[in-house]
N, C-alpha and C. Protein backbone atom coordinates (compact mmCIF):
# COMPACT_ATOMS: atom_id res chain seq x y z
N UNK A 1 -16.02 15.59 -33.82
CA UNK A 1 -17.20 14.92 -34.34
C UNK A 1 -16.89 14.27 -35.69
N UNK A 2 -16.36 14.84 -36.38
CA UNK A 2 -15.72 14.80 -37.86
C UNK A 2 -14.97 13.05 -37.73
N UNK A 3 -13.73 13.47 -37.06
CA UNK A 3 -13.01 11.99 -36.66
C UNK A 3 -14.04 10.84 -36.05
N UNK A 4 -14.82 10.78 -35.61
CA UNK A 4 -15.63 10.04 -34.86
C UNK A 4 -16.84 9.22 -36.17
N UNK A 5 -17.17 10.16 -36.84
CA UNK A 5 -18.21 9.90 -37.89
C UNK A 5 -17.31 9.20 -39.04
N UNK A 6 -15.93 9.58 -39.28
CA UNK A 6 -15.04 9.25 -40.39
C UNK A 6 -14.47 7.63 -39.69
N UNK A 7 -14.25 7.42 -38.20
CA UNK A 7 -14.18 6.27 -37.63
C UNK A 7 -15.26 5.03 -37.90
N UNK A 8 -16.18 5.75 -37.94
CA UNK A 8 -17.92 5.04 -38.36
C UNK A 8 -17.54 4.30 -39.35
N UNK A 9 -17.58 5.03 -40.36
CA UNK A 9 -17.61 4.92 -42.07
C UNK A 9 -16.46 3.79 -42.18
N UNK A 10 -15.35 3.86 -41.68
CA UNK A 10 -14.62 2.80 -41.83
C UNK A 10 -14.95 1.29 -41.33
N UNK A 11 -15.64 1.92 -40.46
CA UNK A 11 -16.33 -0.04 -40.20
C UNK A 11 -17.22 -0.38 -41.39
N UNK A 12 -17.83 0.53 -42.39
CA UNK A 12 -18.65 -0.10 -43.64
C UNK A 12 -17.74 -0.59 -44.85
N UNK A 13 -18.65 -1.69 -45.44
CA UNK A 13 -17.86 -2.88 -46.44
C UNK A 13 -17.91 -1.08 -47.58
N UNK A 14 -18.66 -0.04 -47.55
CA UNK A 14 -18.85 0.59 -49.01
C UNK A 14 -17.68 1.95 -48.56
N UNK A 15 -16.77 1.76 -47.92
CA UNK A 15 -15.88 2.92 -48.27
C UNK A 15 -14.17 1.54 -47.83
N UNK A 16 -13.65 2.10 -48.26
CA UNK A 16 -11.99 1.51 -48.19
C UNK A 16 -10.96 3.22 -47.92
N UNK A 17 -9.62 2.68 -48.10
CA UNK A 17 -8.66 3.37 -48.07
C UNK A 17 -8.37 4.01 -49.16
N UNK A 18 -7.77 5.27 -49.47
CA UNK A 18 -7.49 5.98 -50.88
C UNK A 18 -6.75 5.37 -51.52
N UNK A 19 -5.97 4.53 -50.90
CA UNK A 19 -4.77 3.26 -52.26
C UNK A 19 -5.58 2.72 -52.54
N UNK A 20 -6.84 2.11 -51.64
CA UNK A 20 -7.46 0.86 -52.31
C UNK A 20 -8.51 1.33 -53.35
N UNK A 21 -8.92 2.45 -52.96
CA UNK A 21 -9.93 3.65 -54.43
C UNK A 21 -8.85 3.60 -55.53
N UNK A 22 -7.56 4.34 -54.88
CA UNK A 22 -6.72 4.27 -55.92
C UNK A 22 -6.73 3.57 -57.45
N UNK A 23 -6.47 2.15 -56.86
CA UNK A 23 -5.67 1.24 -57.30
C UNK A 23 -6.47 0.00 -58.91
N UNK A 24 -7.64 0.63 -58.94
CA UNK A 24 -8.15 0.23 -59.90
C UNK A 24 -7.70 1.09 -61.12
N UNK A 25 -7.63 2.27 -60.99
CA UNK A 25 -7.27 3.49 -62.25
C UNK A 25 -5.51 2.94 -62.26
N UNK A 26 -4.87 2.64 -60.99
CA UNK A 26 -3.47 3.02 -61.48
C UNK A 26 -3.34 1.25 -62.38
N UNK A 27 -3.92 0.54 -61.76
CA UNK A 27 -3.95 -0.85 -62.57
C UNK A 27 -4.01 -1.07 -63.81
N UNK A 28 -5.11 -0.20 -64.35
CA UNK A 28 -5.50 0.27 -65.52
C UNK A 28 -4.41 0.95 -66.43
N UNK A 29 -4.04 1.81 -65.39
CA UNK A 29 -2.60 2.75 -66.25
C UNK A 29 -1.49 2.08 -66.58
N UNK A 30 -1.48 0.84 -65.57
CA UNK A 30 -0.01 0.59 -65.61
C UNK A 30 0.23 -1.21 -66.05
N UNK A 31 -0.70 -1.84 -66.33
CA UNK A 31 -0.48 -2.81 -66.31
C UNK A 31 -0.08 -3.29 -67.54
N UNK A 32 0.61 -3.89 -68.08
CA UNK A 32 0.96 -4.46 -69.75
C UNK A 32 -0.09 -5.17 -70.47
N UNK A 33 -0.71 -6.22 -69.61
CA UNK A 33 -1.77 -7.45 -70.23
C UNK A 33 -3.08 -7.17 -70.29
N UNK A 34 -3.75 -5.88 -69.82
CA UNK A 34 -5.10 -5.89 -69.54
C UNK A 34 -5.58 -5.70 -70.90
N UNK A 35 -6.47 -6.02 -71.00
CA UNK A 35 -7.90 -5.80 -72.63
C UNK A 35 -7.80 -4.03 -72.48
N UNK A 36 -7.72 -3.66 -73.19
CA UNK A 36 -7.92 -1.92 -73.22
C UNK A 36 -8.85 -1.87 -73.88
N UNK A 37 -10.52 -2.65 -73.97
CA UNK A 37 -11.79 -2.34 -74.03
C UNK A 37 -12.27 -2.99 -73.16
N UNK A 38 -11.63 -3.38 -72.25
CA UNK A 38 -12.11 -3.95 -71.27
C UNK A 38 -12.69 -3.20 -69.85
N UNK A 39 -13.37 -4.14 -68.98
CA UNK A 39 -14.03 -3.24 -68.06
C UNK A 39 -13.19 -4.40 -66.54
N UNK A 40 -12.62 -3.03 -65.74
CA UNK A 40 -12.31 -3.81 -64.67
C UNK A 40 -12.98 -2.34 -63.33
N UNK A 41 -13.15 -3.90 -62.22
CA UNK A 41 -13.48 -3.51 -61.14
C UNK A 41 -13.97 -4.15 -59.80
N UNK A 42 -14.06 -3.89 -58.96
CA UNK A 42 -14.30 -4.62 -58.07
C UNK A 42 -14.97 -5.96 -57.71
N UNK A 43 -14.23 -6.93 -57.48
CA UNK A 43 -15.24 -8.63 -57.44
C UNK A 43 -15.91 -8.85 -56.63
N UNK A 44 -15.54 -8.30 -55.20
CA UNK A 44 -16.67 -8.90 -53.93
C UNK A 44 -17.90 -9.05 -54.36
N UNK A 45 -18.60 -9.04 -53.10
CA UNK A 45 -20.33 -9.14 -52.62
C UNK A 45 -20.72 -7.82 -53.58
N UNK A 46 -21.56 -8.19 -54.83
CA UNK A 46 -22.57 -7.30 -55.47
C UNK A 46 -21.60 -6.48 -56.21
N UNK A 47 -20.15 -6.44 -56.32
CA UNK A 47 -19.16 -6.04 -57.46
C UNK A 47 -19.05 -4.91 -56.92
N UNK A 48 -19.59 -4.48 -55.24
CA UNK A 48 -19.19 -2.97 -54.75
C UNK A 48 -17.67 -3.29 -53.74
N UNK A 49 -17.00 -4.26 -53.61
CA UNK A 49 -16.15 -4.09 -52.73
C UNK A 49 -15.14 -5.61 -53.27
N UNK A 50 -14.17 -5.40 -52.60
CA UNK A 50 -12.78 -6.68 -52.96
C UNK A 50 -12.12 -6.61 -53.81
N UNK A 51 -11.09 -7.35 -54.24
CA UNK A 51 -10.44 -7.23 -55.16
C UNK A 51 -10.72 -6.99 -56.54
N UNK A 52 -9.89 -6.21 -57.51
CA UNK A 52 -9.93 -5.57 -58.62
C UNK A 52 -9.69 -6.68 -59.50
N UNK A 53 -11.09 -6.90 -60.66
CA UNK A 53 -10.83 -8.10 -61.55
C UNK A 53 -12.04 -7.88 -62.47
N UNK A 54 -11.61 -8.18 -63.66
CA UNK A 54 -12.48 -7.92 -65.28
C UNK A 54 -13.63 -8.77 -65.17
N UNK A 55 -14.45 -7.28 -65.93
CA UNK A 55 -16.12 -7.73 -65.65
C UNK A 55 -16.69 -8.34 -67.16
N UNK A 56 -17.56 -8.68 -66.96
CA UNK A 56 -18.32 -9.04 -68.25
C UNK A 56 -19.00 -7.42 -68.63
N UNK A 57 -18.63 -7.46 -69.96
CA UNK A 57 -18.96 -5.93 -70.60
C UNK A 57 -20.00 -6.20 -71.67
N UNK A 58 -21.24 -5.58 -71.13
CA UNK A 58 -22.48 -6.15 -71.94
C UNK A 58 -22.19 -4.99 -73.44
N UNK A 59 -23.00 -6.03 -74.47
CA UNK A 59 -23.08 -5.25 -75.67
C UNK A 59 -23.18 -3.78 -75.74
N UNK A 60 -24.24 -3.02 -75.07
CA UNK A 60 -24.73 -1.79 -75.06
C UNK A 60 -24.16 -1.03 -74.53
N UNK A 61 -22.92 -1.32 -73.84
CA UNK A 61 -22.29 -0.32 -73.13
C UNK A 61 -20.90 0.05 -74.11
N UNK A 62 -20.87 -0.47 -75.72
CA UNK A 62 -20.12 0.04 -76.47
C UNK A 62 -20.85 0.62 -77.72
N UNK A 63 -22.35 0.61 -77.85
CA UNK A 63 -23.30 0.79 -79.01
C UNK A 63 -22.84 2.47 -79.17
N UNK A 64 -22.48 2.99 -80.13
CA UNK A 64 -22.16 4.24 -80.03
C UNK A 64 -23.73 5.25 -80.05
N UNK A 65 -24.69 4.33 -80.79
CA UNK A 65 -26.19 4.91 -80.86
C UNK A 65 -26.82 5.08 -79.76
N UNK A 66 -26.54 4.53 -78.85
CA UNK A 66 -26.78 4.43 -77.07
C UNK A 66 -26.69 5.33 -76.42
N UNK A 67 -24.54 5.63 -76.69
CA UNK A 67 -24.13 6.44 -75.94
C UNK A 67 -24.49 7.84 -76.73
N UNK A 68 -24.80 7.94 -77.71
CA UNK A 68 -24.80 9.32 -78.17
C UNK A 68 -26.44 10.00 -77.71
N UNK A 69 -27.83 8.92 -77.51
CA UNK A 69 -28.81 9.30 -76.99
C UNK A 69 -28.87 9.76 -75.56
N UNK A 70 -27.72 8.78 -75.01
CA UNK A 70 -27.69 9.10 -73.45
C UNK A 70 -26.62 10.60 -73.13
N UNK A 71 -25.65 11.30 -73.94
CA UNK A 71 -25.25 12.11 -74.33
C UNK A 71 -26.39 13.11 -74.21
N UNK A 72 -27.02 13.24 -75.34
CA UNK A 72 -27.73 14.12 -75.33
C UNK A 72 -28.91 14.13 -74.58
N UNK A 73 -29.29 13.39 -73.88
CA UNK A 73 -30.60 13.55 -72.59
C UNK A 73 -29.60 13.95 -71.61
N UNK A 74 -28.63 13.29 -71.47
CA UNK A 74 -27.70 13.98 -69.94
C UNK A 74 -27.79 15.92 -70.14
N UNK A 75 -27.06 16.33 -71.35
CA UNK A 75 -27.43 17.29 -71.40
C UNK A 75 -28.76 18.07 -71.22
N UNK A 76 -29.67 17.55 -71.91
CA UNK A 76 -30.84 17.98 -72.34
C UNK A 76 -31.23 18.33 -70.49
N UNK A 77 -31.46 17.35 -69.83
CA UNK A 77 -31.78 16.96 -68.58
C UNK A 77 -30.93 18.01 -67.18
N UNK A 78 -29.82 18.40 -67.49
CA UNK A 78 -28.50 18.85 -66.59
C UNK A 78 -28.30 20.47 -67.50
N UNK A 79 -28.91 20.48 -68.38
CA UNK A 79 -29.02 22.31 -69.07
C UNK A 79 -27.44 22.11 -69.41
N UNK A 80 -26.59 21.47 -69.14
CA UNK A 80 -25.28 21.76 -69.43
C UNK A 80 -24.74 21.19 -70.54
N UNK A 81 -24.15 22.10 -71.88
CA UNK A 81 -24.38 21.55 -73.39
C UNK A 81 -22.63 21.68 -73.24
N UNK A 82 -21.96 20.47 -73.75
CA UNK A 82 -20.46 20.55 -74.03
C UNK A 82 -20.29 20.27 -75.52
N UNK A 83 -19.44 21.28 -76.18
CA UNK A 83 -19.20 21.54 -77.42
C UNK A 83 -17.55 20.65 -77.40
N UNK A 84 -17.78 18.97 -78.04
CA UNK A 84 -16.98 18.32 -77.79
C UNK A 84 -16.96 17.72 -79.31
């Protein structure tokens, strides 16, 4: 049943192969030229599928005042407090 349902899933555009999951992190790791504040990831239909290529990285997703509110509601929200 397992193989049959995992056969399914491969006919959908929202799952790929483990190289192709892979291959955005090892791109990242390994490449010489990329922006290292940069944001890369998938280009297709709606930025969920196709080839791996740099996104537009909106202001707020580097505001440190942002991330430190969303920090602490994740916690607040998930009971789980990390002493970081």
């Amino acid at each position: 049943m397992m193989k049959f349902i995992f056969n399914l899933m491969k006919l959908s555009p929202l799952t790929q192969s483990a190289e192709k999951g892979a291959y955005p992190q090892l791109m990242c790791a390994t490449e010489p030229n990329l922006d290292q504040s940069g944001f890369y990831g998938p280009t297709g239909r709606n930025f969920w599928t196709g080839p791996v290529g740099a996104h537009k990285l909106e202001p707020h997703a580097k505001d440190k005042a942002v991330a430190y509110r969303l920090w602490e509601l994740s916690e607040k929200e998930t009971g789980v407090k990390w002493n970081i």
